[in-house]
N, C-alpha and C. Protein backbone atom coordinates (compact mmCIF):
# COMPACT_ATOMS: atom_id res chain seq x y z
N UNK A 1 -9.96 150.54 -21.67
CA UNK A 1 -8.57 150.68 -21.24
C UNK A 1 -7.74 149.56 -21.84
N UNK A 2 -6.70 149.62 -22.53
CA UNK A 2 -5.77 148.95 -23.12
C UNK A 2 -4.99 148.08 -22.17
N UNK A 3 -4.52 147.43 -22.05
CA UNK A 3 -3.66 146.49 -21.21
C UNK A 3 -2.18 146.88 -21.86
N UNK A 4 -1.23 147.23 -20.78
CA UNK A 4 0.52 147.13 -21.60
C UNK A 4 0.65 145.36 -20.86
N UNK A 5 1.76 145.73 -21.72
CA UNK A 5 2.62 144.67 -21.72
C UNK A 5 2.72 143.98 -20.38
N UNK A 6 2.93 144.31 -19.23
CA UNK A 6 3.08 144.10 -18.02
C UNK A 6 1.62 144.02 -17.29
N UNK A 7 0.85 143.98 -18.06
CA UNK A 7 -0.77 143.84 -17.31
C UNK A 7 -1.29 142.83 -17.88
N UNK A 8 -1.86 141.73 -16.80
CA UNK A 8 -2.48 140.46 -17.55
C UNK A 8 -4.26 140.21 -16.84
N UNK A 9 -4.92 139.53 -17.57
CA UNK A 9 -6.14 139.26 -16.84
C UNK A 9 -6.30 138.23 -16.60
N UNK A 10 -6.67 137.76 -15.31
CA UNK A 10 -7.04 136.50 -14.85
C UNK A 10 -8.28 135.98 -14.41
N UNK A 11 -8.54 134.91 -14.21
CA UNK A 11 -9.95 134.74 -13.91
C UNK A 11 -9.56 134.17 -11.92
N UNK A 12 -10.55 134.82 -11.54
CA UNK A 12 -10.50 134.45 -9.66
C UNK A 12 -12.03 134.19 -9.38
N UNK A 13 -11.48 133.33 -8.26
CA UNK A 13 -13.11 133.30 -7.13
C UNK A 13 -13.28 134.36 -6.49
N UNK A 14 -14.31 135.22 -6.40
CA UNK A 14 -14.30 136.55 -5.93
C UNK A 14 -13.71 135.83 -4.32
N UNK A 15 -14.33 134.99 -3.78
CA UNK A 15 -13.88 134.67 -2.17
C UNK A 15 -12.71 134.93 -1.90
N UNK A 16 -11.58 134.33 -3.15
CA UNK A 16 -10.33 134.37 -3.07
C UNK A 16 -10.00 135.54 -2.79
N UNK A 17 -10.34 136.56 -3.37
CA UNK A 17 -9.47 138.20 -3.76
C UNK A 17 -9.21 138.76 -2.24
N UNK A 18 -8.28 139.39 -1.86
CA UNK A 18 -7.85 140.27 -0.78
C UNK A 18 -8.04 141.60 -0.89
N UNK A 19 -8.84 142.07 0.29
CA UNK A 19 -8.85 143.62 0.26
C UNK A 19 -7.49 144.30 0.72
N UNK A 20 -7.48 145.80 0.15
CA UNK A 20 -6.87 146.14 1.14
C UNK A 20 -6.75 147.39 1.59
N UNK A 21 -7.69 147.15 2.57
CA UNK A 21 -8.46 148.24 2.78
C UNK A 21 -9.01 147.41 4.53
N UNK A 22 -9.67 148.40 5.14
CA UNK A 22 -10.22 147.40 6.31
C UNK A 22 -11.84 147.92 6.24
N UNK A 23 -12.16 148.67 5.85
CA UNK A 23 -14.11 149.35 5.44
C UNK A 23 -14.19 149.23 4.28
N UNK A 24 -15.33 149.38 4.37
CA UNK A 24 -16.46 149.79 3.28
C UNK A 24 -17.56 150.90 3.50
N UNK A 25 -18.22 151.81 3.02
CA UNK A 25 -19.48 152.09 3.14
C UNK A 25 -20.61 150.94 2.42
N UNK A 26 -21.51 150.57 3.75
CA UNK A 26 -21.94 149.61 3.41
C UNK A 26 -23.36 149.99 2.27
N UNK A 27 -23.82 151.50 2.76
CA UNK A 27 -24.96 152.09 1.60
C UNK A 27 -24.80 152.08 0.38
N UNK A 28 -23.07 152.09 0.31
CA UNK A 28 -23.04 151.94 -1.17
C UNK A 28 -22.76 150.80 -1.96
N UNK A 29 -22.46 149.63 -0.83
CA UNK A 29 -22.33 148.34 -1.06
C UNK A 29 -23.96 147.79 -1.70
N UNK A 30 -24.76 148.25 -0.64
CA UNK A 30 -26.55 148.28 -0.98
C UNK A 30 -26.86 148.52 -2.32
N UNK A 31 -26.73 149.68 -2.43
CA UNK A 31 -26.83 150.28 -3.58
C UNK A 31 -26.26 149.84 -4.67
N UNK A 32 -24.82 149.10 -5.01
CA UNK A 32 -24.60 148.69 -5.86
C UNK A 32 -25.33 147.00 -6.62
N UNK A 33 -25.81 146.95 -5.06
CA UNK A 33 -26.60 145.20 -5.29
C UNK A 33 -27.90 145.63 -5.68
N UNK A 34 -28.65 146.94 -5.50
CA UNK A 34 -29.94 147.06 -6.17
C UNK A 34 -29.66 147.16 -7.53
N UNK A 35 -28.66 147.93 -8.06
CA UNK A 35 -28.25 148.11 -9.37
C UNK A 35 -28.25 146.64 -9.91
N UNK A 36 -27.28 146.26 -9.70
CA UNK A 36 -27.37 144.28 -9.86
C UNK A 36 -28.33 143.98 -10.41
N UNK A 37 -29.15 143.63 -9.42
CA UNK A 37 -30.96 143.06 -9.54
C UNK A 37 -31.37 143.21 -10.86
N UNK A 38 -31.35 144.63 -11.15
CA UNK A 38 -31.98 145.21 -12.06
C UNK A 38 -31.62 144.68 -13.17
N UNK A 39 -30.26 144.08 -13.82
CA UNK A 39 -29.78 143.77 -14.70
C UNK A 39 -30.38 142.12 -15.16
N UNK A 40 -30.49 141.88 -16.00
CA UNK A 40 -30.64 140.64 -16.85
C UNK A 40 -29.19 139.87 -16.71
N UNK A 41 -29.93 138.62 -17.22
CA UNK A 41 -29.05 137.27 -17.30
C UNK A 41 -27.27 138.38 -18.46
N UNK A 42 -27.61 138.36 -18.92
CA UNK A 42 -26.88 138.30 -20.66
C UNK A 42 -26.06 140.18 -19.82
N UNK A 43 -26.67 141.06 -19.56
CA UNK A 43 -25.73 142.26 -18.88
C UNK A 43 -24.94 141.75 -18.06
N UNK A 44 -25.62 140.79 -16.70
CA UNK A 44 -24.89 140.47 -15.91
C UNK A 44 -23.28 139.75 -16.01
N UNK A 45 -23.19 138.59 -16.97
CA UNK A 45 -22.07 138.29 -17.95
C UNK A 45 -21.25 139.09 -18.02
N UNK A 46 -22.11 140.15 -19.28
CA UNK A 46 -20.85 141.52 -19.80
C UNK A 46 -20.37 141.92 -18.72
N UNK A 47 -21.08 142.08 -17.69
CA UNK A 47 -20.28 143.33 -16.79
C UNK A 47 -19.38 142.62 -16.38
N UNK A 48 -19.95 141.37 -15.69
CA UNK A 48 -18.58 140.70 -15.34
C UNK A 48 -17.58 140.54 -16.00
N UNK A 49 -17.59 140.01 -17.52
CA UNK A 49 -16.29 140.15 -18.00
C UNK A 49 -15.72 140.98 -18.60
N UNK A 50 -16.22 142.84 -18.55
CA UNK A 50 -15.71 143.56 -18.62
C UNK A 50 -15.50 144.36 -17.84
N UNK A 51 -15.97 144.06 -16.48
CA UNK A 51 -15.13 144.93 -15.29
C UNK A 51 -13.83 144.28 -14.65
N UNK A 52 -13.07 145.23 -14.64
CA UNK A 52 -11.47 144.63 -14.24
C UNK A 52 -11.04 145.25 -12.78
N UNK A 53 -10.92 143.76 -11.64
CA UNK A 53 -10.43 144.23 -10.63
C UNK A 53 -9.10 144.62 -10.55
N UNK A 54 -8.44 145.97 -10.51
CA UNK A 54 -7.01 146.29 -10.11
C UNK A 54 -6.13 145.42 -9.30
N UNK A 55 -5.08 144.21 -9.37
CA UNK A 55 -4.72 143.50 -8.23
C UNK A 55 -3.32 143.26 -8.51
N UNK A 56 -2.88 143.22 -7.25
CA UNK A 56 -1.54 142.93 -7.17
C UNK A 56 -1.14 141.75 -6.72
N UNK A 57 -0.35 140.36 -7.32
CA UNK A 57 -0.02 139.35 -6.41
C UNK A 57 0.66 139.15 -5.95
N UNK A 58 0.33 138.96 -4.14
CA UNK A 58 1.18 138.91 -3.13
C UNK A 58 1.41 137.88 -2.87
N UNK A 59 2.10 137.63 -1.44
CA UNK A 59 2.45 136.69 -0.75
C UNK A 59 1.31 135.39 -0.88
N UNK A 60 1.83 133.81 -1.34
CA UNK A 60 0.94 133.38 -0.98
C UNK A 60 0.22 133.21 -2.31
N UNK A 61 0.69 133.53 -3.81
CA UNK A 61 0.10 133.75 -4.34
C UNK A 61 -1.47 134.24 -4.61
N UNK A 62 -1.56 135.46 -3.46
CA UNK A 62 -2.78 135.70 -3.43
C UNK A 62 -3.04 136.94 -3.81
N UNK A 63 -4.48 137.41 -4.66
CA UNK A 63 -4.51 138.61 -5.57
C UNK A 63 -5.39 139.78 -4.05
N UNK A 64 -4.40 140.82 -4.22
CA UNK A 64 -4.89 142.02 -3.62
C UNK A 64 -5.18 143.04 -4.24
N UNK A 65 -7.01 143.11 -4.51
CA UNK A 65 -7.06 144.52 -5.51
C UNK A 65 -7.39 145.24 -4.41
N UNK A 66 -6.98 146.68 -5.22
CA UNK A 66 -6.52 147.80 -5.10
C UNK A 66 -7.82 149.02 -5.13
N UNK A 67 -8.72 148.45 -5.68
CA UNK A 67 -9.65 149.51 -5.96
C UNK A 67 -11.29 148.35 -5.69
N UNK A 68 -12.52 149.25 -6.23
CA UNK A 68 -13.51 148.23 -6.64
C UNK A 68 -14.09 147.56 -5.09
N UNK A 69 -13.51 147.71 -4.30
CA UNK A 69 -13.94 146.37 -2.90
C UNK A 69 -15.35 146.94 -2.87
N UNK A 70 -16.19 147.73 -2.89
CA UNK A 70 -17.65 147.80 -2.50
C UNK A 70 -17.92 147.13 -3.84
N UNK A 71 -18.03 147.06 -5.34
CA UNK A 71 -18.16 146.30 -6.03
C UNK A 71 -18.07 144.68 -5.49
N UNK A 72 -17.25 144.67 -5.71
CA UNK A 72 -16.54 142.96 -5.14
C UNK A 72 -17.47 142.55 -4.39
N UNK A 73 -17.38 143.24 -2.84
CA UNK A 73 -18.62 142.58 -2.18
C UNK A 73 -19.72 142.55 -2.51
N UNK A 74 -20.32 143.44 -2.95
CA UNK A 74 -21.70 143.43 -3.58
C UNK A 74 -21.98 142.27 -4.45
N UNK A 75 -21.17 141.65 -5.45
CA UNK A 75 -21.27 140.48 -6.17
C UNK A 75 -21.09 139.73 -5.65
N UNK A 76 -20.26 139.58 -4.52
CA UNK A 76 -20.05 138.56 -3.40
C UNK A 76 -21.52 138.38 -2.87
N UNK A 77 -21.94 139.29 -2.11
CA UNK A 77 -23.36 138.93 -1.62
C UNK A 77 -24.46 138.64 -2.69
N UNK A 78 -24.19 139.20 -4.19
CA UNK A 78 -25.48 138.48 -4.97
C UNK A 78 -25.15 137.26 -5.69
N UNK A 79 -24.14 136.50 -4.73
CA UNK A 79 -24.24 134.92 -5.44
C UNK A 79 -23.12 134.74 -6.10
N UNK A 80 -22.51 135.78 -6.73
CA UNK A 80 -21.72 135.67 -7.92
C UNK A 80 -20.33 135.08 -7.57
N UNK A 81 -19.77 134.18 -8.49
CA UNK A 81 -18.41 133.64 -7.87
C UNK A 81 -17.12 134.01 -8.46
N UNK A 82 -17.23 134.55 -9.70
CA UNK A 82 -15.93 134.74 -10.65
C UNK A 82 -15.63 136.37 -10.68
N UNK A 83 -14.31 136.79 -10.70
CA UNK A 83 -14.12 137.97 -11.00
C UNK A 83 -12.99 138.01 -11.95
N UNK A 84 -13.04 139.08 -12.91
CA UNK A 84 -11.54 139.20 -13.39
C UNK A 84 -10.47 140.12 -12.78
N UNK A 85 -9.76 139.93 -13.02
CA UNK A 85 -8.06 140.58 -11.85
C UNK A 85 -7.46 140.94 -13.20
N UNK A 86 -7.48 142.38 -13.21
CA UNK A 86 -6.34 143.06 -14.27
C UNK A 86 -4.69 143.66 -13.19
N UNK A 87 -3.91 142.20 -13.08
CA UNK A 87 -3.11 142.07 -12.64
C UNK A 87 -1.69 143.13 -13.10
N UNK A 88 -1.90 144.17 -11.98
CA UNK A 88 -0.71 145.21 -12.25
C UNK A 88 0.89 145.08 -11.95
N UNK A 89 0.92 144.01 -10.64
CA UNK A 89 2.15 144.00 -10.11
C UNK A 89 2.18 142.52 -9.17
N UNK A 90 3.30 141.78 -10.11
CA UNK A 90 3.79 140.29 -9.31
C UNK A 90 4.90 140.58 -8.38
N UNK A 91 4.09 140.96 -6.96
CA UNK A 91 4.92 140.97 -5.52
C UNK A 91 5.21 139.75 -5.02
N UNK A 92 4.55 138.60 -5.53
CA UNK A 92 4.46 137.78 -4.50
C UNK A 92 5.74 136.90 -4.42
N UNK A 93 7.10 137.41 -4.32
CA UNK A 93 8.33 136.77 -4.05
C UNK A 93 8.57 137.82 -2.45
N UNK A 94 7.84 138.63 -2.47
CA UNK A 94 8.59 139.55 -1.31
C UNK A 94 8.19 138.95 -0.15
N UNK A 95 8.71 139.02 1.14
CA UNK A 95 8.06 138.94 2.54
C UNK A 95 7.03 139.93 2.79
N UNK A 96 6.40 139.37 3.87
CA UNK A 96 5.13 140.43 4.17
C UNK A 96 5.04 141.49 4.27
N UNK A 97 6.40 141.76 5.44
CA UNK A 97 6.65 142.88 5.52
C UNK A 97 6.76 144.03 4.68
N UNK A 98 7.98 143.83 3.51
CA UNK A 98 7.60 144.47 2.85
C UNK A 98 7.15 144.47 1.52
N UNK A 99 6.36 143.66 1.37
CA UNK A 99 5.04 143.41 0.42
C UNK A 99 4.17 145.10 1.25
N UNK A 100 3.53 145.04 2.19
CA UNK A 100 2.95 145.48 2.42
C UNK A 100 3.56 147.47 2.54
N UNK A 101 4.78 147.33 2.67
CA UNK A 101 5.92 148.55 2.57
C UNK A 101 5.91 149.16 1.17
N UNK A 102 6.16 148.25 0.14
CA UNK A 102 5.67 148.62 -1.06
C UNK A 102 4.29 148.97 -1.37
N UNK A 103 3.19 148.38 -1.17
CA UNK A 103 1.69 148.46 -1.09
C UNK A 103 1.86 150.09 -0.71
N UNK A 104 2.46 150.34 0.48
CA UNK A 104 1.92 151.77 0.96
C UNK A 104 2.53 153.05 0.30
N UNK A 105 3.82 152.33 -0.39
CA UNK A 105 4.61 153.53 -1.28
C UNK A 105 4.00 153.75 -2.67
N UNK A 106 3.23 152.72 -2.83
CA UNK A 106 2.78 153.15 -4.40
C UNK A 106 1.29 152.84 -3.85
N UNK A 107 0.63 153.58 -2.60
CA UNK A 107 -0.93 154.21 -2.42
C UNK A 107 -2.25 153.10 -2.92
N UNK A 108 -1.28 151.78 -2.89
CA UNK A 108 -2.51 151.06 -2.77
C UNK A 108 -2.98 150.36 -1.39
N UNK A 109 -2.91 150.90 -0.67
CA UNK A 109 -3.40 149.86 0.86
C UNK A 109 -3.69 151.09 1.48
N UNK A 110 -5.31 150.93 2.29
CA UNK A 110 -5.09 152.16 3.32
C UNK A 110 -5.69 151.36 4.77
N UNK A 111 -4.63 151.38 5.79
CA UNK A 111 -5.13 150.59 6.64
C UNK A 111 -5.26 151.82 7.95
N UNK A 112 -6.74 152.05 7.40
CA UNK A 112 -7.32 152.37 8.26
C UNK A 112 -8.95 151.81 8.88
N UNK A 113 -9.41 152.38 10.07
CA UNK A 113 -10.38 151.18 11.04
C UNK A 113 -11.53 152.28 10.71
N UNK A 114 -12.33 152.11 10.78
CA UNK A 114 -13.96 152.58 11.19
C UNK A 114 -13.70 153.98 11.96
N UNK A 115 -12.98 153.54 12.97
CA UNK A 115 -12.75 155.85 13.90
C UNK A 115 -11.89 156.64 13.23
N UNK A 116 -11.27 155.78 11.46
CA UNK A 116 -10.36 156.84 11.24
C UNK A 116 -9.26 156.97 11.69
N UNK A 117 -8.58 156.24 12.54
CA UNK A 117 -7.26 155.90 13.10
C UNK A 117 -6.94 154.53 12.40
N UNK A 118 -5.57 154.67 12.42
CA UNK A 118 -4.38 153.84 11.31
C UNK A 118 -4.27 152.52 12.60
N UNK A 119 -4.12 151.42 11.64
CA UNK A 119 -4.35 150.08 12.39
C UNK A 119 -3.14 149.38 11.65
N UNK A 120 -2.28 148.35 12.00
CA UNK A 120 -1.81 147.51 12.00
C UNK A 120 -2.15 146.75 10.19
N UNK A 121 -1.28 146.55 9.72
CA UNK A 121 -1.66 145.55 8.53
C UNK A 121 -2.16 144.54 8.61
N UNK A 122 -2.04 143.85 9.93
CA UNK A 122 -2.69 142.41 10.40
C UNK A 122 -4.51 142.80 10.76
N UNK A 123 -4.72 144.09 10.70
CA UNK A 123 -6.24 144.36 10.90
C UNK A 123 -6.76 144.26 9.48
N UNK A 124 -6.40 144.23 8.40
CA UNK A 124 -6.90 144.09 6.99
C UNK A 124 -7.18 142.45 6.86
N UNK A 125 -8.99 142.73 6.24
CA UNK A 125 -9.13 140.95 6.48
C UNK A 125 -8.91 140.62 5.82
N UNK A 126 -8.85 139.21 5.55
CA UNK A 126 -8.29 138.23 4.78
C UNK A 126 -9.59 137.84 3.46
N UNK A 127 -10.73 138.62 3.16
CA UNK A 127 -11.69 138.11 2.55
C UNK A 127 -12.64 139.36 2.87
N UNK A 128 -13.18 140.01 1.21
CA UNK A 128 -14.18 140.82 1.25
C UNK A 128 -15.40 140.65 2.23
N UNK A 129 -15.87 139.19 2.32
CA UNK A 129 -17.06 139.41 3.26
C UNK A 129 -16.64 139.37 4.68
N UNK A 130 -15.66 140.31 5.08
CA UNK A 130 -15.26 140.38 6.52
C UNK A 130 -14.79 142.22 6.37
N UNK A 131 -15.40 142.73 5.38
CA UNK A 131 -15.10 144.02 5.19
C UNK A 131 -15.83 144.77 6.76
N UNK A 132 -15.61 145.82 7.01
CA UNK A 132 -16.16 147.02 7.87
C UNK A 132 -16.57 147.76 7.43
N UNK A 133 -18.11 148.19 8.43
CA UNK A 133 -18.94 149.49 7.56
C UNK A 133 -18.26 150.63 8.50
N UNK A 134 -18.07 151.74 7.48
CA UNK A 134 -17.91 152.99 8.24
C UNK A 134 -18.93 153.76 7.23
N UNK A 135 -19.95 154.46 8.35
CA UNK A 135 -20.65 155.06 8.18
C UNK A 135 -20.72 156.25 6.90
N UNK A 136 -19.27 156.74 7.97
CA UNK A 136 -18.43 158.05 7.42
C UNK A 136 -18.17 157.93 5.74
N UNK A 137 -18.27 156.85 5.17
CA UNK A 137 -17.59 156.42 3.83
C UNK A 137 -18.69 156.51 3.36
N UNK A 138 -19.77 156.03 3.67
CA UNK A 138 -20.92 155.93 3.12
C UNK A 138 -21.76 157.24 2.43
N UNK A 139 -21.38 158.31 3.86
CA UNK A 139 -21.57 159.65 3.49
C UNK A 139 -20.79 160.22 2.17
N UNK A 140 -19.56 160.35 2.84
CA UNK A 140 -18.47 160.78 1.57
C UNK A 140 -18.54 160.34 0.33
N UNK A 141 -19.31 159.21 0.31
CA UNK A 141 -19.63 158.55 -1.23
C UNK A 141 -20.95 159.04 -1.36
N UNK A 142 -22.03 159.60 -0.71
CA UNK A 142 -23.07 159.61 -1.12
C UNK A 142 -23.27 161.59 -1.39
N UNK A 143 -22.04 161.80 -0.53
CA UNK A 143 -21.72 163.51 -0.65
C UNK A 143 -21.02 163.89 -2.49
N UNK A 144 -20.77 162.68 -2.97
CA UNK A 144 -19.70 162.87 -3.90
C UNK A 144 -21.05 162.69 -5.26
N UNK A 145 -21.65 161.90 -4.92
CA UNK A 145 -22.80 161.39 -6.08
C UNK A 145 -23.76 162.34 -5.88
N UNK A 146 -23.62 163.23 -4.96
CA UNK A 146 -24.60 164.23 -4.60
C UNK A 146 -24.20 165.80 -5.45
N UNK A 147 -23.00 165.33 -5.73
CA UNK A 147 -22.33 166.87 -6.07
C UNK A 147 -21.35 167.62 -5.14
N UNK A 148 -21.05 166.97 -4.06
CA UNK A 148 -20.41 167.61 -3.08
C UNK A 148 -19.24 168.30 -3.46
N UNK A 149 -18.41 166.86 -4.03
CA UNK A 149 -17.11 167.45 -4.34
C UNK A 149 -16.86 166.69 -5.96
N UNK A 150 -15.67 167.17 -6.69
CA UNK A 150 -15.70 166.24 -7.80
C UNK A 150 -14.79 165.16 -7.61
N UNK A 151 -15.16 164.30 -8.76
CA UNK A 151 -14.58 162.94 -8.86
C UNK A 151 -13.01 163.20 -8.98
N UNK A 152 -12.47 162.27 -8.09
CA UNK A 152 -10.75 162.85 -8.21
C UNK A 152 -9.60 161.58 -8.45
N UNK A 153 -8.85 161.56 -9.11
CA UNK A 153 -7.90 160.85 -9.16
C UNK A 153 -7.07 160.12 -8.02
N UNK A 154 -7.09 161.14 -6.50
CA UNK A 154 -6.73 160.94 -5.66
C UNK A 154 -6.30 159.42 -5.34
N UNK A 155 -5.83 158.51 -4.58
CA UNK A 155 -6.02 157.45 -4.18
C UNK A 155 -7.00 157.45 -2.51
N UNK A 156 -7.91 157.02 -2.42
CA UNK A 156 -8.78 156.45 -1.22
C UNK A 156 -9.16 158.14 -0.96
N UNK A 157 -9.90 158.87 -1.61
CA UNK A 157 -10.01 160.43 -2.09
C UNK A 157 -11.61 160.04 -1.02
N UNK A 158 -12.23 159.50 -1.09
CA UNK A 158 -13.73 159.16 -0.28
C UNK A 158 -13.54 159.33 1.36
N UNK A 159 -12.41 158.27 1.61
CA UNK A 159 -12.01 158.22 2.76
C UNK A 159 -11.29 159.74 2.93
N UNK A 160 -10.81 159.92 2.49
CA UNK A 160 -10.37 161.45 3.19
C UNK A 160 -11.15 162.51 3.27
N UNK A 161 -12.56 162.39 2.51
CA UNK A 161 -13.54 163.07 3.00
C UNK A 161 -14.73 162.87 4.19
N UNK A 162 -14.47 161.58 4.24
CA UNK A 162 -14.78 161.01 5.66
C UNK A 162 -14.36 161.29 6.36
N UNK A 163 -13.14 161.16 6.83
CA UNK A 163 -12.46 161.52 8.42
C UNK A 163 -12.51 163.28 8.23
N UNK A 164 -12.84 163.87 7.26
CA UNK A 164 -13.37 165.12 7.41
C UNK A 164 -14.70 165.51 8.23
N UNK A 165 -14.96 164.41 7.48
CA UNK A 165 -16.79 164.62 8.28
C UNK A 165 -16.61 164.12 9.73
N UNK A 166 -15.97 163.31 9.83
CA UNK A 166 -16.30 162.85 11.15
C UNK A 166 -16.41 163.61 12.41
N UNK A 167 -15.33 164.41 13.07
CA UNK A 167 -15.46 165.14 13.56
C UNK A 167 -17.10 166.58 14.01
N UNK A 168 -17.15 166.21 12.69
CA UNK A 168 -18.37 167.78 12.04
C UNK A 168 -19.46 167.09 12.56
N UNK A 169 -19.55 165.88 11.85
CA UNK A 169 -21.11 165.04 12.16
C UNK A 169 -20.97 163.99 12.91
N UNK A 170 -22.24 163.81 13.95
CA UNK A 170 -22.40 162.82 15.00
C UNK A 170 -22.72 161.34 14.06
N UNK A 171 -21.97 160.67 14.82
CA UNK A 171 -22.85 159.36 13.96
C UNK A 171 -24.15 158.94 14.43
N UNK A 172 -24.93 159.20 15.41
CA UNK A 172 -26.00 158.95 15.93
C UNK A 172 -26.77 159.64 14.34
N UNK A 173 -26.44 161.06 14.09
CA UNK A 173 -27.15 161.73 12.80
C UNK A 173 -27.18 161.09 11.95
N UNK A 174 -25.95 160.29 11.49
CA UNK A 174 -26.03 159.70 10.42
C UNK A 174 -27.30 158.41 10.58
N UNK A 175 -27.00 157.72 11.41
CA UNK A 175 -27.88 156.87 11.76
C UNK A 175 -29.59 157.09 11.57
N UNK A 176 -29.72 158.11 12.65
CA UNK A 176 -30.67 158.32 12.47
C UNK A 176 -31.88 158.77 11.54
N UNK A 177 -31.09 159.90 10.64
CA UNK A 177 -31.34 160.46 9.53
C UNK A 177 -30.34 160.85 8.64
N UNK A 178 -30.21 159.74 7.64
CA UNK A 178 -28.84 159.70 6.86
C UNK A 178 -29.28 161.31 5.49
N UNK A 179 -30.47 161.28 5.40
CA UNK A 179 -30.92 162.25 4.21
C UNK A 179 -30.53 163.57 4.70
N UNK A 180 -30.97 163.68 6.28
CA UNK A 180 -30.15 165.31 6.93
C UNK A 180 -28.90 165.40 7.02
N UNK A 181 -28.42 164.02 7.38
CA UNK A 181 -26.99 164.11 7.70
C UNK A 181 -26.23 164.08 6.66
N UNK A 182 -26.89 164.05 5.18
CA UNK A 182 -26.04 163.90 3.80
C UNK A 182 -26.47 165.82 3.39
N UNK A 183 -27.31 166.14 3.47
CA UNK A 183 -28.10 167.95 3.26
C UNK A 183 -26.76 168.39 4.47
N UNK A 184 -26.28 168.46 5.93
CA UNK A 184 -25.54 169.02 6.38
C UNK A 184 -23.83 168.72 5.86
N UNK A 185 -23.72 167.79 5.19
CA UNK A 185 -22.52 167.32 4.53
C UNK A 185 -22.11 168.15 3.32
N UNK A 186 -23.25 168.09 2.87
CA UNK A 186 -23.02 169.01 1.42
C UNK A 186 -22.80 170.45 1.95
N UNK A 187 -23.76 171.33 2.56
CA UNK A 187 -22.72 172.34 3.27
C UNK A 187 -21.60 172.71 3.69
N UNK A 188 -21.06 171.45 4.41
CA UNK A 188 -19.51 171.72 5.49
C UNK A 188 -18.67 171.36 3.78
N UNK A 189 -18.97 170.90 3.02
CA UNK A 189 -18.03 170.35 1.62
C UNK A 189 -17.38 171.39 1.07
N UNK A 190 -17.97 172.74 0.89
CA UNK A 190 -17.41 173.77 0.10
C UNK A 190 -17.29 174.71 1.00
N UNK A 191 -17.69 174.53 2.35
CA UNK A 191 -16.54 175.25 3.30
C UNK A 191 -15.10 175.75 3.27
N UNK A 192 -14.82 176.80 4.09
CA UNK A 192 -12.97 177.00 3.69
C UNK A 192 -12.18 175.84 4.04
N UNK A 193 -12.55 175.41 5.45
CA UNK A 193 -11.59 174.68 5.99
C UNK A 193 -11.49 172.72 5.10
N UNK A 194 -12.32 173.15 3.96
CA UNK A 194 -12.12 171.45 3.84
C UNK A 194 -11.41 171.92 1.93
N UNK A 195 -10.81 173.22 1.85
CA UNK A 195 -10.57 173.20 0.57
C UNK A 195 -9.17 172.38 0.23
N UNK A 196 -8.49 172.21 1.03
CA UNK A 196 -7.21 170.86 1.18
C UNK A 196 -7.79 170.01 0.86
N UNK A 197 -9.02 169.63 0.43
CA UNK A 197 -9.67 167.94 0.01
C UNK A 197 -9.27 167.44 -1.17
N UNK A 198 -9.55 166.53 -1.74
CA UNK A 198 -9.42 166.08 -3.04
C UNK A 198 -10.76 166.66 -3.85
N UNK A 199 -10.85 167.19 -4.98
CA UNK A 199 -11.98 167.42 -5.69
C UNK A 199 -13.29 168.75 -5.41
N UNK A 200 -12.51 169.24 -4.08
CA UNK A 200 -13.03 170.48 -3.30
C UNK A 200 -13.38 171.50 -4.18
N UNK A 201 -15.14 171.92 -4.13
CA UNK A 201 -15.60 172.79 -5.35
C UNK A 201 -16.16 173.83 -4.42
N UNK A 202 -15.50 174.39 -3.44
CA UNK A 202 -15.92 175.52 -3.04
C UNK A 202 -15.45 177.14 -3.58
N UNK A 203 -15.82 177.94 -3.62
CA UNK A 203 -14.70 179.29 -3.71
C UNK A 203 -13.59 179.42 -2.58
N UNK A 204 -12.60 180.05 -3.00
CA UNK A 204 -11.61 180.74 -2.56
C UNK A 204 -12.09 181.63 -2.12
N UNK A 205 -11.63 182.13 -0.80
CA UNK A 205 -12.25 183.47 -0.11
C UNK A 205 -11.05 184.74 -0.24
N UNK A 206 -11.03 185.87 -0.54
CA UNK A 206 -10.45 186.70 -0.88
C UNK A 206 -9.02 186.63 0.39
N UNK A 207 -8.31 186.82 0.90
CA UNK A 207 -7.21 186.97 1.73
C UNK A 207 -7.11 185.36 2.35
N UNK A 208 -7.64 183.73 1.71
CA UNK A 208 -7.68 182.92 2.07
C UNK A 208 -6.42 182.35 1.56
N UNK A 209 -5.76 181.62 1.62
CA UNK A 209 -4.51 180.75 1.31
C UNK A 209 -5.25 179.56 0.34
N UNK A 210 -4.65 179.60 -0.66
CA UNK A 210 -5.23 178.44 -1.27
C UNK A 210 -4.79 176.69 -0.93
């Protein structure tokens, strides 16, 4: 990806970076740290300095990316201290308020909690390793790598297949048996009622509304 004119890269302490977001699925946080492991001294480098966190600087001069947070933490928990910030947008003259007003008009902040209900901007932590597991995300990401639905442009496109599921599936299921509870996910996915999704690969049913 090319950088314009208005996009710069910086170097950060991953500690530093701001989510913004209030979860994570933490399986896929897992999963991205086994991947890790696996890598050598000399990959580990490259990736780092060719993966670019999306961030915006806010208030406070402090960088809020936009995308990547199960990444982030995952390097957060394997030690790692540096990230790069492919810096999209210098907010940080605005007040909070609407710093965070803008954030929501151009679909980078989703402040939502673990049940899927909308929380307060002051519930978004201040530091990836204070992220939240929602289960539900974990699925939706593991429904998506499964084939469930396709990869979508959407913004926070995972999460909206989560609070789909939620309802459908108990979290005790998930818990208990995440492999059944990912086999009953992939079913309810190409269902009618979830073809409003992002990336939804079910058929159209003949007299159905698209």
């Amino acid at each position: 990806m090319a950088l314009s004119n208005d996009m710069h890269l910086v170097a950060v302490q991953l500690e530093r970076l701001r989510p913004t977001q209030i979860t994570v699925g933490y399986r896929e946080v897992q999963a991205k740290r086994r991947h890790w492991e696996t890598l050598g001294h000399k990959a580990r480098a490259a990736a780092i300095d060719t993966h670019w966190f999306p961030a915006v600087l806010g208030p406070g001069d402090e960088y809020f990316i936009v995308d990547h947070h199960h990444l982030g933490l995952a390097l957060l928990e394997e030690g790692e201290a540096q990230a790069r910030v492919m810096l999209l947008r210098d907010l940080s003259w605005l007040e909070a308020e609407i710093f965070w007003r803008m954030m929501e008009h151009n679909q980078w902040v989703h402040p939502y909690g673990a049940d899927g209900k909308r929380c307060d901007y002051g519930r978004i932590p201040g530091a990836l390793a204070r992220l939240e597991d929602d289960p539900y995300r974990s699925l939706a990401g593991a429904m998506r790598a499964a084939g469930g639905y396709a990869k979508d442009a959407t913004p926070f496109s995972e999460f909206l297949w989560a609070d789909y599921l939620r309802p459908l599936i108990k979290p005790a299921a998930i818990a208990d048996n995440f492999d059944q509870a990912l086999s009953n996910a992939l079913v309810l996915a190409h269902e009618q009622p979830a073809r409003y999704l992002p990336g939804w690969s079910g058929k159209v049913e003949a007299g159905v509304n698209a």
